[in-house]
Protein backbone atom coordinates (compact mmCIF):
# COMPACT_ATOMS: atom_id res chain seq x y z
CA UNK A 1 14.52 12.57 -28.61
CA UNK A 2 17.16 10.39 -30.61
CA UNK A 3 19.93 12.72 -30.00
CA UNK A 4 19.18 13.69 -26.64
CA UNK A 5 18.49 10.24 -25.67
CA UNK A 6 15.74 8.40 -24.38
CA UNK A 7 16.46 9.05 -21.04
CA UNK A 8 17.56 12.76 -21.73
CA UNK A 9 20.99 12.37 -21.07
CA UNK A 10 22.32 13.22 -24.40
CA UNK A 11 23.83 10.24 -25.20
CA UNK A 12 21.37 9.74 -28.37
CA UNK A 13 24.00 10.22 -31.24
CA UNK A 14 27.48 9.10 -29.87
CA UNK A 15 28.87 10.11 -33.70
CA UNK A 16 28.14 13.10 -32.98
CA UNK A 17 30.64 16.20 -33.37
CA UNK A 18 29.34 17.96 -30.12
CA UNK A 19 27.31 16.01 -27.14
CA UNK A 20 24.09 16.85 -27.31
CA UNK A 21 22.47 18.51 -23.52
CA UNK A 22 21.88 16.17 -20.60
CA UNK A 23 18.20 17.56 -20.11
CA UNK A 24 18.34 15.94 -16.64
CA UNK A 25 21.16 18.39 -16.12
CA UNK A 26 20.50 21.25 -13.34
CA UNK A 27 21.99 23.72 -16.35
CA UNK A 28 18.98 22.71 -18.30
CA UNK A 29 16.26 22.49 -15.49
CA UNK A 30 16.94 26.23 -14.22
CA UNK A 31 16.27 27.54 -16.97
CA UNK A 32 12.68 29.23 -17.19
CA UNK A 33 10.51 28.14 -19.75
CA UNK A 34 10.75 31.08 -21.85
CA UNK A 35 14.44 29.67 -21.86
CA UNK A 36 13.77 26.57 -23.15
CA UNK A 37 11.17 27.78 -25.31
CA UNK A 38 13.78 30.34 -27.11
CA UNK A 39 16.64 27.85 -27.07
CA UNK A 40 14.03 25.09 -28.74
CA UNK A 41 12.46 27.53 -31.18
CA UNK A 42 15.03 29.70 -32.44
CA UNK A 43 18.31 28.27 -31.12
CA UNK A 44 18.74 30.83 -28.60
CA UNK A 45 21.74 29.85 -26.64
CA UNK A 46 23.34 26.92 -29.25
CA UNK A 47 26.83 28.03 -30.42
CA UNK A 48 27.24 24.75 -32.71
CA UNK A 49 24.39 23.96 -33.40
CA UNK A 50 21.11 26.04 -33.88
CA UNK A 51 17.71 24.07 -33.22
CA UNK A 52 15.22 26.65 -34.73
CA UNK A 53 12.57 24.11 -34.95
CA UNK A 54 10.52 27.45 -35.26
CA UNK A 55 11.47 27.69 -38.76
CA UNK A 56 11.56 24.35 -39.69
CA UNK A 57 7.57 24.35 -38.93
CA UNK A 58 6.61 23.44 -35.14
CA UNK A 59 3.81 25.19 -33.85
CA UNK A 60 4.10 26.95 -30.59
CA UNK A 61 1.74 24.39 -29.08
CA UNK A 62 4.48 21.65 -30.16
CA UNK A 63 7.41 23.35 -28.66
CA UNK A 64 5.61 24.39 -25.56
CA UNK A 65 5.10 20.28 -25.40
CA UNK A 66 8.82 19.89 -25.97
CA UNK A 67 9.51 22.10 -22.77
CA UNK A 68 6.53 20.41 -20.93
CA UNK A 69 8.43 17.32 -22.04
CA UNK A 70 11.66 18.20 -20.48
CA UNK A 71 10.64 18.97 -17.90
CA UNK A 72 9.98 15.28 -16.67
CA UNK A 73 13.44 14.80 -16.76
CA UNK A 74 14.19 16.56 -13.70
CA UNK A 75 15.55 15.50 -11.08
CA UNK A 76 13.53 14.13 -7.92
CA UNK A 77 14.41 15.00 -4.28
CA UNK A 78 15.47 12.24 -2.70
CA UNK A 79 12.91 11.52 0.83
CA UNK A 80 14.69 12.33 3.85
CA UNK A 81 14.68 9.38 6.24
């Protein structure tokens, strides 16, 4: 997760020409997995810069575990007192 960050708030690679997602982001966490699974896979969605970690020889199994992964960066309800 380098350029998304360790704590998904895609502030991995500040040299970067375009900021990376904030995968905490409510942008992100709406979309449905398919979403994320298309945008991950074949860059669906990514004007600057295409992922299509399809191609470049992830399994389905390891980008369904990238969108599993993302997932746990969502934000929690905070507990009504």
């Amino acid at each position: 997760m380098k350029c998304h960050g360790a704590n998904g708030d895609g502030a991995g690679h500040a040299e970067m020409k375009i900021k990376p997602a904030d995968l905490r982001s409510d942008a992100v966490q709406k979309l449905s997995d398919e979403e994320l699974y298309k945008t991950i896979a074949y860059g669906v969605g990514h004007k600057e810069y295409a992922h299509a970690f399809a191609e470049r020889g992830l399994s389905a199994k390891e980008i369904a575990d990238i969108v599993t992964y993302i997932r746990k960066f969502a934000k929690t309800p905070k507990k009504a007192k």
